[in-house]
PDB file of N, CA and C in Angstrom:
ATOM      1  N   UNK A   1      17.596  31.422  13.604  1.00  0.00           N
ATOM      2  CA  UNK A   1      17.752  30.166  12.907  1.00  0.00           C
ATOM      3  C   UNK A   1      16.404  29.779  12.304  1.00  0.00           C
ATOM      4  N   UNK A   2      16.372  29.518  11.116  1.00  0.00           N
ATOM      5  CA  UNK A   2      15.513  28.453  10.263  1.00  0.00           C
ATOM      6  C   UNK A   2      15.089  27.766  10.293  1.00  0.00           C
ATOM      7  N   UNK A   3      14.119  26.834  10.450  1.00  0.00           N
ATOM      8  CA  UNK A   3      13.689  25.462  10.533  1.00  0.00           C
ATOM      9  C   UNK A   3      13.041  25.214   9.409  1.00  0.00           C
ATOM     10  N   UNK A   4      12.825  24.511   8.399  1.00  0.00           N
ATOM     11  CA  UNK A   4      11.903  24.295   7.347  1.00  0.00           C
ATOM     12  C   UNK A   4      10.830  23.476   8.199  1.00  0.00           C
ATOM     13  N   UNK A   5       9.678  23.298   7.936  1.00  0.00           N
ATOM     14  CA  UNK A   5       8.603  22.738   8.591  1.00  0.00           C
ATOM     15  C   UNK A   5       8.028  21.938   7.084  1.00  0.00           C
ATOM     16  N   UNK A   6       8.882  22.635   5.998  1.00  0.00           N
ATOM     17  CA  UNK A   6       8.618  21.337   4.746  1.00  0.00           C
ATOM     18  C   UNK A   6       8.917  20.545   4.222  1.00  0.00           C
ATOM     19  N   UNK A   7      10.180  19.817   5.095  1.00  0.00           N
ATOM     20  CA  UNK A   7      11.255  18.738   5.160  1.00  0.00           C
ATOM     21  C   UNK A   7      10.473  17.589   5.353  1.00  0.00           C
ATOM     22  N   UNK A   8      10.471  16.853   4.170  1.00  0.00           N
ATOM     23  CA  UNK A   8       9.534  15.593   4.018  1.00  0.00           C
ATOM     24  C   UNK A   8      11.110  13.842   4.169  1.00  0.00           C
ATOM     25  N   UNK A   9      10.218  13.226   5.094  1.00  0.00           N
ATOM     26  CA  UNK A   9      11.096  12.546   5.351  1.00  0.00           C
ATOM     27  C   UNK A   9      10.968  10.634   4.171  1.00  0.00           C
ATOM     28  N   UNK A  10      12.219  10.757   3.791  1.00  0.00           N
ATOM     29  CA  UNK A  10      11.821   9.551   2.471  1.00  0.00           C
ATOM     30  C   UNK A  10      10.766   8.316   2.880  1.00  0.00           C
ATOM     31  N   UNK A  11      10.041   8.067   2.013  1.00  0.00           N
ATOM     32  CA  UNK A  11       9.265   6.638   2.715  1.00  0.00           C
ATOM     33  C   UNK A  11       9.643   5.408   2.731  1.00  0.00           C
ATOM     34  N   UNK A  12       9.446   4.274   3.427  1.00  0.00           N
ATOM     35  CA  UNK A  12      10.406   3.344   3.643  1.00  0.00           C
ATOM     36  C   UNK A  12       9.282   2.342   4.699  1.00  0.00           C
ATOM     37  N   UNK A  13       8.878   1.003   3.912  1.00  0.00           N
ATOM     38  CA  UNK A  13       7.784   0.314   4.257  1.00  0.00           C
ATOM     39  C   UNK A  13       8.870  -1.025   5.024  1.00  0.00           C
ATOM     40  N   UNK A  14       8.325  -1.233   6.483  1.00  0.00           N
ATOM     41  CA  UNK A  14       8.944  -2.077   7.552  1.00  0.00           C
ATOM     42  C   UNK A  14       8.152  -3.299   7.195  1.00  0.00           C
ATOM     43  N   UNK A  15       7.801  -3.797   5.769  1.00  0.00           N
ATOM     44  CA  UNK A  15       7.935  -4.837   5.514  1.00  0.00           C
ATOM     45  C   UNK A  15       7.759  -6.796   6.381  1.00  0.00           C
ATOM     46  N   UNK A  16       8.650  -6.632   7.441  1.00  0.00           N
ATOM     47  CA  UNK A  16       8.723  -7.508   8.345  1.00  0.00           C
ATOM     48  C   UNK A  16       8.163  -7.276   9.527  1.00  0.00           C
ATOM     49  N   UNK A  17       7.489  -6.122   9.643  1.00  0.00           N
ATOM     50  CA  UNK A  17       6.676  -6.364  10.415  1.00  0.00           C
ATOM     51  C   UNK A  17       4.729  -6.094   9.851  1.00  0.00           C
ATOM     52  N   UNK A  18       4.663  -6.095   8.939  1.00  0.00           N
ATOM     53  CA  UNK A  18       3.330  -6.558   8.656  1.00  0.00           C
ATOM     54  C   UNK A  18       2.338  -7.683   9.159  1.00  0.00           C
ATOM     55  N   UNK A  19       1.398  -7.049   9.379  1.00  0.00           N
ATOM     56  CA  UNK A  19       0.272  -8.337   9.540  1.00  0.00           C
ATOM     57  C   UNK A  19      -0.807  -8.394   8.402  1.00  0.00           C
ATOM     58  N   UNK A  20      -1.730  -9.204   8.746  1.00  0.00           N
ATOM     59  CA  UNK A  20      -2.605  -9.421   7.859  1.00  0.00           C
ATOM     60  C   UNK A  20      -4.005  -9.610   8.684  1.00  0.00           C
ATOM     61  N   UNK A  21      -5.342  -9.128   8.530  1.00  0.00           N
ATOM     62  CA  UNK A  21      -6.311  -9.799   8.963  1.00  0.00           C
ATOM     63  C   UNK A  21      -7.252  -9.946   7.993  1.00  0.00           C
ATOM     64  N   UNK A  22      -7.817 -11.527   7.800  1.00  0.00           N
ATOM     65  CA  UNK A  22      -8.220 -11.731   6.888  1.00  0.00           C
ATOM     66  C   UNK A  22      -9.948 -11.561   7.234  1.00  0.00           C
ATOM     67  N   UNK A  23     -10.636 -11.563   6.318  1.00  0.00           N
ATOM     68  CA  UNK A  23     -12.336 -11.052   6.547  1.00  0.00           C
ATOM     69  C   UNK A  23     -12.826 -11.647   5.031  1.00  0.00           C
ATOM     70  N   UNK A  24     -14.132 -11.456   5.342  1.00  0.00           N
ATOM     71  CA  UNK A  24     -14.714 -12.243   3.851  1.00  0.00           C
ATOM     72  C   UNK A  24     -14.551 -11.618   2.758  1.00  0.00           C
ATOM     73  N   UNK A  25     -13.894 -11.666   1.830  1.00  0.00           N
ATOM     74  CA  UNK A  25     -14.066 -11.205   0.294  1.00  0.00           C
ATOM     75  C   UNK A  25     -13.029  -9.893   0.495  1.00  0.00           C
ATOM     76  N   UNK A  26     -12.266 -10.270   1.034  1.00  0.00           N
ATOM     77  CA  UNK A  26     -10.827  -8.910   1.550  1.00  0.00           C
ATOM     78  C   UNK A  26      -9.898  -9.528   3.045  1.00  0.00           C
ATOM     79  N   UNK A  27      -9.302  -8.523   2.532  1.00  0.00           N
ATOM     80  CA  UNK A  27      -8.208  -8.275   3.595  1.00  0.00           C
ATOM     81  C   UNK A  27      -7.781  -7.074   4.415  1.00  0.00           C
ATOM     82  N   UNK A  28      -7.287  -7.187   5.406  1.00  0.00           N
ATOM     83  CA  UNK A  28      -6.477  -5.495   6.043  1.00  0.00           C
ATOM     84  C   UNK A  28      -5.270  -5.993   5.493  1.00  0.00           C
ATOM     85  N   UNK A  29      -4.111  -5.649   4.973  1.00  0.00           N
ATOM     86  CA  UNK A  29      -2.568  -5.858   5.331  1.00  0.00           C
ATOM     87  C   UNK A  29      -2.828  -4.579   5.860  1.00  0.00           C
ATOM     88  N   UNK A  30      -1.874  -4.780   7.166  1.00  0.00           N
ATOM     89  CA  UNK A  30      -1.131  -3.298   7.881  1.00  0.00           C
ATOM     90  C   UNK A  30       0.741  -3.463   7.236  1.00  0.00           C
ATOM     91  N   UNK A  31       0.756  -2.191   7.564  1.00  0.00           N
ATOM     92  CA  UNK A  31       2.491  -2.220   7.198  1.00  0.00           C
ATOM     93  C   UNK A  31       2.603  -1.278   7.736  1.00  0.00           C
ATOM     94  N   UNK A  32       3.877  -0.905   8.806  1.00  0.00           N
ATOM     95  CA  UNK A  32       3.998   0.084   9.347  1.00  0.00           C
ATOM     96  C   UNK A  32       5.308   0.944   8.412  1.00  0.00           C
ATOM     97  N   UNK A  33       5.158   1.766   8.271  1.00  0.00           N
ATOM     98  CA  UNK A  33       6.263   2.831   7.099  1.00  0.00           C
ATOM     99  C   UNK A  33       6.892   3.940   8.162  1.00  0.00           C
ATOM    100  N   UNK A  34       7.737   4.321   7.490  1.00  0.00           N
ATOM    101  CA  UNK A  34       8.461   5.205   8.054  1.00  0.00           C
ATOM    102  C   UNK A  34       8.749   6.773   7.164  1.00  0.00           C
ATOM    103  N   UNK A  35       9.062   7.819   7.490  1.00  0.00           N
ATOM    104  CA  UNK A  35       8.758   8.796   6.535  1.00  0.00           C
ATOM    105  C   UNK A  35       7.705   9.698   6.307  1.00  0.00           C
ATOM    106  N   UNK A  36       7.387  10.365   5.138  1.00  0.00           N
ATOM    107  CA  UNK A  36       6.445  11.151   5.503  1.00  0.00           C
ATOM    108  C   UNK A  36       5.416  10.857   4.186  1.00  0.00           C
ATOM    109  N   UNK A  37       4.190  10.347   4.166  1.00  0.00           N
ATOM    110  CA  UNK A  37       3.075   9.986   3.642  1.00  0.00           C
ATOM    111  C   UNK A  37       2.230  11.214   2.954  1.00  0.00           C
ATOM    112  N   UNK A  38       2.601  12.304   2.109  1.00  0.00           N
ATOM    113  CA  UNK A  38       1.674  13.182   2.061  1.00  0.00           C
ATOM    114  C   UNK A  38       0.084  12.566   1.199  1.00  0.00           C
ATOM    115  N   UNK A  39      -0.753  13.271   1.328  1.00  0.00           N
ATOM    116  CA  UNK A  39      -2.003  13.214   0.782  1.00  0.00           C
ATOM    117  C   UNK A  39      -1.775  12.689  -0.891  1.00  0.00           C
ATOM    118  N   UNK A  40      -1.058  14.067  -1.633  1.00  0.00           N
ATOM    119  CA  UNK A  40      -0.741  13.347  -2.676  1.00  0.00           C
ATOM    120  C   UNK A  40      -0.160  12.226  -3.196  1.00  0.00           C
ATOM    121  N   UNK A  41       0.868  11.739  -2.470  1.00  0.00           N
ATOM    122  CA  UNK A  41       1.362  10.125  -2.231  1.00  0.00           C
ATOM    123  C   UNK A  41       0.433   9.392  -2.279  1.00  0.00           C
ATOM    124  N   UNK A  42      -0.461   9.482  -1.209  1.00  0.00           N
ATOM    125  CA  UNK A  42      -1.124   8.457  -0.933  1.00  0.00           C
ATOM    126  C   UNK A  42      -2.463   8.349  -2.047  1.00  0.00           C
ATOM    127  N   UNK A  43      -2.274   9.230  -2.555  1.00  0.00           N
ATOM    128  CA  UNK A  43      -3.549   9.376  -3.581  1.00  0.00           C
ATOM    129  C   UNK A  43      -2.346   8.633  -4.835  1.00  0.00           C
ATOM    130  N   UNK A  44      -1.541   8.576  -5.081  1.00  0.00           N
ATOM    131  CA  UNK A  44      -0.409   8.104  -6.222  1.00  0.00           C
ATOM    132  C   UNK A  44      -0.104   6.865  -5.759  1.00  0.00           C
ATOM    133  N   UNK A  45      -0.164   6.827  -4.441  1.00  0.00           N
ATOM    134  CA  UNK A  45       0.209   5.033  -4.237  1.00  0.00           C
ATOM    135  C   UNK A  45      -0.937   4.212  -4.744  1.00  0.00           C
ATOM    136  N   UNK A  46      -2.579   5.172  -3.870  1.00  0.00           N
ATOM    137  CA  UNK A  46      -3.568   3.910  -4.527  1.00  0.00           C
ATOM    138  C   UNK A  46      -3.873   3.470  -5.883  1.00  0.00           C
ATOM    139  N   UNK A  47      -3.511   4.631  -6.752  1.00  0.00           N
ATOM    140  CA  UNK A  47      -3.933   4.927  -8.072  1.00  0.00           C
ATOM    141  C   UNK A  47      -2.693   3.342  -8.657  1.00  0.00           C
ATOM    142  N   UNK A  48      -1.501   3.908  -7.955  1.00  0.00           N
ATOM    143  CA  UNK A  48      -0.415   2.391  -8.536  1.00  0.00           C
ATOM    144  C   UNK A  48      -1.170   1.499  -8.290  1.00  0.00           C
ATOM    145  N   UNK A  49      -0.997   1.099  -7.516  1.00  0.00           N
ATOM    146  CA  UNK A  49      -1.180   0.141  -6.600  1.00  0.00           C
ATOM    147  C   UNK A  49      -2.869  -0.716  -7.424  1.00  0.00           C
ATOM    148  N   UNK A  50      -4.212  -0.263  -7.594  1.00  0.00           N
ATOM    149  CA  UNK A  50      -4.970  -0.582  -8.173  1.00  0.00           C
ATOM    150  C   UNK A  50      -4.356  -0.828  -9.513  1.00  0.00           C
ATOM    151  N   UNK A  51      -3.586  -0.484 -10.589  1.00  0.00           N
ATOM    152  CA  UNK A  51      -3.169  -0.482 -11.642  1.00  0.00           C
ATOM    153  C   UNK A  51      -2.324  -2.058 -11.429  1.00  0.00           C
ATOM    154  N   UNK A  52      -1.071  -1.691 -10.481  1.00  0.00           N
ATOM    155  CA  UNK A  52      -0.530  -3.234 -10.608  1.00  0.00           C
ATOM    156  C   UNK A  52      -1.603  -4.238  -9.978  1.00  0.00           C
ATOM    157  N   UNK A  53      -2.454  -4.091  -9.180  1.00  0.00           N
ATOM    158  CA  UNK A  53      -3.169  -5.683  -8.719  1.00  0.00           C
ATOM    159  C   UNK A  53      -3.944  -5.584  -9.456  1.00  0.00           C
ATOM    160  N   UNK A  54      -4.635  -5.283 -10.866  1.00  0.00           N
ATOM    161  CA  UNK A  54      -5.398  -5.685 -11.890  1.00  0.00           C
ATOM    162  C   UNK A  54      -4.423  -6.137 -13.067  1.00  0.00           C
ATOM    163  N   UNK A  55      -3.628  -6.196 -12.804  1.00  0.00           N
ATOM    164  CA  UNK A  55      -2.635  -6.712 -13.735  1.00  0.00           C
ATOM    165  C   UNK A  55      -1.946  -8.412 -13.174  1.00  0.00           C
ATOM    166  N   UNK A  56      -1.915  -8.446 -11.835  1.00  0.00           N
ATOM    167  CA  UNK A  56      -1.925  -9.735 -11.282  1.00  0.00           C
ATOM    168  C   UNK A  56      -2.469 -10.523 -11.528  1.00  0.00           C
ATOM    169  N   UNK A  57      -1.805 -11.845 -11.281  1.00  0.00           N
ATOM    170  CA  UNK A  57      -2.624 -13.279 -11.505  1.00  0.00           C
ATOM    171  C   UNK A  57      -3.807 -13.251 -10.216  1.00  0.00           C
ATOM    172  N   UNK A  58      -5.204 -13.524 -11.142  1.00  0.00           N
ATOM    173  CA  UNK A  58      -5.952 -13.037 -10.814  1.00  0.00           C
ATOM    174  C   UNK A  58      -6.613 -11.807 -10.477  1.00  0.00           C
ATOM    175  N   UNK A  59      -6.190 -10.954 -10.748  1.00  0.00           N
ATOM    176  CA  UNK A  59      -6.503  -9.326 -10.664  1.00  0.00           C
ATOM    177  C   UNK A  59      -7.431  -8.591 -11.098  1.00  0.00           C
ATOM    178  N   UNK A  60      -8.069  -9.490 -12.132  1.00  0.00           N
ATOM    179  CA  UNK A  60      -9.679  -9.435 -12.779  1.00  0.00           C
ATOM    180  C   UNK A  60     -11.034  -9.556 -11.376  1.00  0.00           C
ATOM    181  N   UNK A  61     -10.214 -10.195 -10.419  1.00  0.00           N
ATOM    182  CA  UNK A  61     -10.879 -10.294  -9.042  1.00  0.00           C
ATOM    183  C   UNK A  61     -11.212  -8.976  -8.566  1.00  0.00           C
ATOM    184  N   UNK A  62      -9.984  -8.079  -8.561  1.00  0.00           N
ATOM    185  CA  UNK A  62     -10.456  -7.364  -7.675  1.00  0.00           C
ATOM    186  C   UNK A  62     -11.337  -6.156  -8.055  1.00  0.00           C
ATOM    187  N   UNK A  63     -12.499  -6.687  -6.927  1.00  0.00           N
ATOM    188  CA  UNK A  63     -13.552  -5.725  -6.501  1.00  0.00           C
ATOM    189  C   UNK A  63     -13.504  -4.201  -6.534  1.00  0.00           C
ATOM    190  N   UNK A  64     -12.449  -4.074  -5.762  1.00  0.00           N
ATOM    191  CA  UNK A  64     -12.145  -2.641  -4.484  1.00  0.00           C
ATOM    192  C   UNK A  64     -10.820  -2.774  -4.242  1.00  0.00           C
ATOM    193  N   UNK A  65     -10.610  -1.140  -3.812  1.00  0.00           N
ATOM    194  CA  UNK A  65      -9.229  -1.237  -2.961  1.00  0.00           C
ATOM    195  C   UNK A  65      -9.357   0.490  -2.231  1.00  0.00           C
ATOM    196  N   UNK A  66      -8.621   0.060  -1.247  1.00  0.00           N
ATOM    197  CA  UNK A  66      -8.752   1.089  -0.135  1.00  0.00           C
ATOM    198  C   UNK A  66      -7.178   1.266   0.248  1.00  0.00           C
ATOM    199  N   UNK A  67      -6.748   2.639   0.681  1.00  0.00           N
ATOM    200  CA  UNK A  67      -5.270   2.643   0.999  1.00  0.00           C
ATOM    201  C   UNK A  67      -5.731   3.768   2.174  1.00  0.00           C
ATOM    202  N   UNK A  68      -5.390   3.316   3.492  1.00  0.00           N
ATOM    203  CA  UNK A  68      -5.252   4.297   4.427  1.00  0.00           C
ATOM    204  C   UNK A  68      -3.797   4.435   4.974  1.00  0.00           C
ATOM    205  N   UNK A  69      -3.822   5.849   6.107  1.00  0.00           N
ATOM    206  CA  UNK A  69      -2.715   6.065   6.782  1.00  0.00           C
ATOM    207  C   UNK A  69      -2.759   6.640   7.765  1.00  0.00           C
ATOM    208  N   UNK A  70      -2.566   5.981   8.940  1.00  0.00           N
ATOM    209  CA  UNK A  70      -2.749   6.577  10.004  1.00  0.00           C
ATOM    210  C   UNK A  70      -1.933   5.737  11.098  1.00  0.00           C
ATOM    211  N   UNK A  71      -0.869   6.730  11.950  1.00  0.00           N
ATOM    212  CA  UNK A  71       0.304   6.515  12.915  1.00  0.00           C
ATOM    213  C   UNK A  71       1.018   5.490  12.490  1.00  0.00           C
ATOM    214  N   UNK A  72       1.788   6.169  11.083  1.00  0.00           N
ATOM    215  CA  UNK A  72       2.779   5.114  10.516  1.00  0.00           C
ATOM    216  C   UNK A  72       2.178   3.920  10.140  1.00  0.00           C
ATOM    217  N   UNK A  73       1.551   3.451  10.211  1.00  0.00           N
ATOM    218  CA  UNK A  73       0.584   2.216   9.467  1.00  0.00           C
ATOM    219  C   UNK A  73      -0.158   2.359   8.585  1.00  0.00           C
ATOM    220  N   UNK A  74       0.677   1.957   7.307  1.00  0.00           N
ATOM    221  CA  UNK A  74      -0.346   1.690   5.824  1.00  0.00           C
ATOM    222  C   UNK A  74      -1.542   0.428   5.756  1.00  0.00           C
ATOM    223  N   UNK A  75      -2.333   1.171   5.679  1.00  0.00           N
ATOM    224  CA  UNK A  75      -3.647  -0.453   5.498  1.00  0.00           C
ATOM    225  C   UNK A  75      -3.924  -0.378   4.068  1.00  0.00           C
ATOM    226  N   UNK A  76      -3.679  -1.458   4.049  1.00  0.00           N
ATOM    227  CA  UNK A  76      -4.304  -1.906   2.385  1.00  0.00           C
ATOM    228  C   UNK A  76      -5.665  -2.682   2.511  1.00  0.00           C
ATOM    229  N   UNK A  77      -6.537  -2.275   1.991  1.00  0.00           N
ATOM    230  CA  UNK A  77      -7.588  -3.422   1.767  1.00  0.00           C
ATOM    231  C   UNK A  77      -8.237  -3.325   0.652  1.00  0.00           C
ATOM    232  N   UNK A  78      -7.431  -4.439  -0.047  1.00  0.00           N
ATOM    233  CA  UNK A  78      -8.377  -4.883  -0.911  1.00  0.00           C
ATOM    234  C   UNK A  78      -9.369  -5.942  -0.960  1.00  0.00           C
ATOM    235  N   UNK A  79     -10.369  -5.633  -1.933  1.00  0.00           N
ATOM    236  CA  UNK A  79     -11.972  -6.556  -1.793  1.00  0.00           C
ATOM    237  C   UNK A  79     -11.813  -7.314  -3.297  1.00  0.00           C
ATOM    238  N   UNK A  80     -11.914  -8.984  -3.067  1.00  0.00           N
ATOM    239  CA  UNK A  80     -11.759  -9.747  -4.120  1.00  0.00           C
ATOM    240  C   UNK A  80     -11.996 -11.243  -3.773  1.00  0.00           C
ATOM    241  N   UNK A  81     -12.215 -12.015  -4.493  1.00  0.00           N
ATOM    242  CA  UNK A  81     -12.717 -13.379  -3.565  1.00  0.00           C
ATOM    243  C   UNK A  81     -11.622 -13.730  -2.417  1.00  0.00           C
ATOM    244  N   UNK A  82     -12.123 -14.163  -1.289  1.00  0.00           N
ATOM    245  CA  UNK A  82     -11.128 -15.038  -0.692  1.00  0.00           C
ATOM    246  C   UNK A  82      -9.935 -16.122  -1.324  1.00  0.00           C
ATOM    247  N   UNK A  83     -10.377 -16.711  -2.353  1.00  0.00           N
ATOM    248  CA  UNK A  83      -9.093 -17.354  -3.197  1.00  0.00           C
ATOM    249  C   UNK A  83      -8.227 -16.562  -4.126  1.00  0.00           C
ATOM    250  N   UNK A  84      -8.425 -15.243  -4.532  1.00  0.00           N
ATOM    251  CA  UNK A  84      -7.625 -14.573  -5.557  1.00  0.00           C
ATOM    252  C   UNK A  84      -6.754 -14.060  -4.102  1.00  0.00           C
ATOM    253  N   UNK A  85      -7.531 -13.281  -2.743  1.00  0.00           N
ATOM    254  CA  UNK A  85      -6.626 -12.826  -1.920  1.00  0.00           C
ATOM    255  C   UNK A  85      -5.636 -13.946  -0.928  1.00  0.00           C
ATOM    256  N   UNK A  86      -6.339 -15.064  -0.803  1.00  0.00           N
ATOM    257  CA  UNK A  86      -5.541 -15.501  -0.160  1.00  0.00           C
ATOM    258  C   UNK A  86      -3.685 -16.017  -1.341  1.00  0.00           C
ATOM    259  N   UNK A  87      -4.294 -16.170  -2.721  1.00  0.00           N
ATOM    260  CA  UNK A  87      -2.964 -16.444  -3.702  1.00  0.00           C
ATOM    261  C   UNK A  87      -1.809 -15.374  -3.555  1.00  0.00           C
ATOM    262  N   UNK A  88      -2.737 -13.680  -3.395  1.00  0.00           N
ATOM    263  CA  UNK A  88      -1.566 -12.548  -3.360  1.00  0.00           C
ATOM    264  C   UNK A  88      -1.015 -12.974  -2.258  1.00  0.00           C
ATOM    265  N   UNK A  89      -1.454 -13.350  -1.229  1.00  0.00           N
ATOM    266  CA  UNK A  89      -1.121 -13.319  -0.119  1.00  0.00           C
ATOM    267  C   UNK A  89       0.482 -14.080  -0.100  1.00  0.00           C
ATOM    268  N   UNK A  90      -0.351 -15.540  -0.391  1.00  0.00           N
ATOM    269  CA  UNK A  90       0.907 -16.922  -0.341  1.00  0.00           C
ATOM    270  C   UNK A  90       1.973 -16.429  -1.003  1.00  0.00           C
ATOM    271  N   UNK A  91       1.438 -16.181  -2.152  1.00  0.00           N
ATOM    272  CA  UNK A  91       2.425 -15.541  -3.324  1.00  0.00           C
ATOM    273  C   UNK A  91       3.742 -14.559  -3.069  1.00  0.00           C
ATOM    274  N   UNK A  92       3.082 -13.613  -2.128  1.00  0.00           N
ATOM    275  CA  UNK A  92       3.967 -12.147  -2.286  1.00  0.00           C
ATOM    276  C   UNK A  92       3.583 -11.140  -2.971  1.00  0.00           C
ATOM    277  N   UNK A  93       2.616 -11.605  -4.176  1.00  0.00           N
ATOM    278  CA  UNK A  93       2.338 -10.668  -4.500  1.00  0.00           C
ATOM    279  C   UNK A  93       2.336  -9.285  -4.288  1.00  0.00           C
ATOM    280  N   UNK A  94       1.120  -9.624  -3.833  1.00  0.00           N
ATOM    281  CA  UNK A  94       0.306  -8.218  -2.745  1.00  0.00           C
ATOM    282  C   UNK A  94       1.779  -7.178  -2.564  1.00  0.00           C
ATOM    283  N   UNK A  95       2.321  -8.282  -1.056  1.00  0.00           N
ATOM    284  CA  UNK A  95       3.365  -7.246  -0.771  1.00  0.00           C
ATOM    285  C   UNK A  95       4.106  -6.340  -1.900  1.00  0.00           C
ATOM    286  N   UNK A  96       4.817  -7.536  -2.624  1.00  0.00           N
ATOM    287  CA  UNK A  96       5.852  -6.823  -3.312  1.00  0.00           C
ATOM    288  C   UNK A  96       4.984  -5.770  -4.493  1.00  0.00           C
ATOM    289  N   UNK A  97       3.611  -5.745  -4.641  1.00  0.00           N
ATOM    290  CA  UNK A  97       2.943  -4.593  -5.511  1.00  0.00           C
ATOM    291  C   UNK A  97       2.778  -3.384  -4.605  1.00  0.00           C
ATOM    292  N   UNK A  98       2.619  -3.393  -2.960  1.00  0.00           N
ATOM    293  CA  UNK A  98       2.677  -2.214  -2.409  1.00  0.00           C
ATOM    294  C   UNK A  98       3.618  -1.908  -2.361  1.00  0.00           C
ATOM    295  N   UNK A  99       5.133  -2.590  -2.445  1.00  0.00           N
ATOM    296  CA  UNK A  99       6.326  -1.897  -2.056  1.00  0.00           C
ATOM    297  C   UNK A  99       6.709  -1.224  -3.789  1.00  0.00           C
ATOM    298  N   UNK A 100       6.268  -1.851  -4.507  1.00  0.00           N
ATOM    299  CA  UNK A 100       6.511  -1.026  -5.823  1.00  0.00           C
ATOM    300  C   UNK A 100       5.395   0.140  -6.294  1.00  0.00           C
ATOM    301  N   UNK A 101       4.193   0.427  -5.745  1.00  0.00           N
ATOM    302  CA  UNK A 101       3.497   1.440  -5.785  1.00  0.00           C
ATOM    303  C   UNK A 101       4.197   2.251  -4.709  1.00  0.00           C
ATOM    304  N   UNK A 102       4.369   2.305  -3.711  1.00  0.00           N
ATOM    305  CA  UNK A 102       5.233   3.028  -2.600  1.00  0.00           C
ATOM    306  C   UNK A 102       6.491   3.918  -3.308  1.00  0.00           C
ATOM    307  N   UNK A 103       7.661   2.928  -4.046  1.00  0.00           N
ATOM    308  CA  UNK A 103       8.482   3.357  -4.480  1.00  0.00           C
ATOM    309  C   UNK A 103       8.038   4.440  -5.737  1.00  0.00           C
ATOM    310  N   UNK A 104       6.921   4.002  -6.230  1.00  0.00           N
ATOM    311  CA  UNK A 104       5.657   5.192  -7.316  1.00  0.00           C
ATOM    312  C   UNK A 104       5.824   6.495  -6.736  1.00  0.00           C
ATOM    313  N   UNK A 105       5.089   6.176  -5.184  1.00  0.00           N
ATOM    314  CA  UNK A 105       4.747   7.639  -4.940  1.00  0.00           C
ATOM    315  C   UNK A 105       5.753   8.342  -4.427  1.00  0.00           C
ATOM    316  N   UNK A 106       6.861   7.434  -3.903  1.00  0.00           N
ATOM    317  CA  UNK A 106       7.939   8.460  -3.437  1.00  0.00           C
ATOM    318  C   UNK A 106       7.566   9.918  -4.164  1.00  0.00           C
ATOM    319  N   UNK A 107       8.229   9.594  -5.795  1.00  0.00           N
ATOM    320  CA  UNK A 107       8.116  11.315  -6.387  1.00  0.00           C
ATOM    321  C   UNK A 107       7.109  12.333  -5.756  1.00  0.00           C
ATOM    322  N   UNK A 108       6.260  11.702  -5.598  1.00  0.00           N
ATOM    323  CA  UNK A 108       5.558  12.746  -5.327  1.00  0.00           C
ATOM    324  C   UNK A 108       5.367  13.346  -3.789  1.00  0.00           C
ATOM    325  N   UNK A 109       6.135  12.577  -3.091  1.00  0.00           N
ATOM    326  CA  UNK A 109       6.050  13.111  -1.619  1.00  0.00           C
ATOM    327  C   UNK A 109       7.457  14.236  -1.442  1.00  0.00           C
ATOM    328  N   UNK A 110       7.833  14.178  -2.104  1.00  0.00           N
ATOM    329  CA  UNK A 110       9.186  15.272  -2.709  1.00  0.00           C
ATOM    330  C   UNK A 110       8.343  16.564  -3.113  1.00  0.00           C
ATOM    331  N   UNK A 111       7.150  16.496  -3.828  1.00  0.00           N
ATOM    332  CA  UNK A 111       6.712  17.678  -4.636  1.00  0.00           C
ATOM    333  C   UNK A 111       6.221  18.551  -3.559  1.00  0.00           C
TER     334      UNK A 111
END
């Protein structure tokens, strides 16, 4: 019998359970995901992901951005004044731009 060992499992961000810790001039969001995160994904999520939050109200803010992954937990941190991050925050923004860079990289966690 067969096993593929290259069976990539779809990604899928648990949303409701996110936190946030806030720090000067940034943020962590954690998000815990489900699925399988390859390298190239995650190199296609940050690349989105910087593209839509410079396009946000306020998005001229941001500094920096960082996308890690490690034991199912996506960290986002982006670096931008405390008032542009705390607006993504209130807003939704933020979130709903990682869950649409996410849905970005799907394709490529297929490849």
């Amino acid at each position: 019998m067969f096993i593929s060992t290259g069976t990539l499992e779809p990604l899928a961000l648990r949303k409701s359970a996110a936190t946030v810790g806030m720090k000067q001039g940034g943020c962590d969001l954690h998000v815990p995901y489900t699925g399988t995160l390859t390298p190239q994904a995650q190199a296609t999520l940050t690349s989105a992901l910087r593209r839509l939050m410079v396009q946000m109200r306020y998005g001229t803010r941001l500094k920096g951005l960082s996308v890690s992954a490690e034991e199912q937990v996506l960290t986002v941190t982006p670096v931008a004044s405390n008032y542009a991050i705390q607006q993504w925050l209130d807003s939704g923004e933020l979130m709903a731009a990682v869950d649409l860079a996410l849905r970005q990289a799907r394709g490529s966690a297929t490849r």
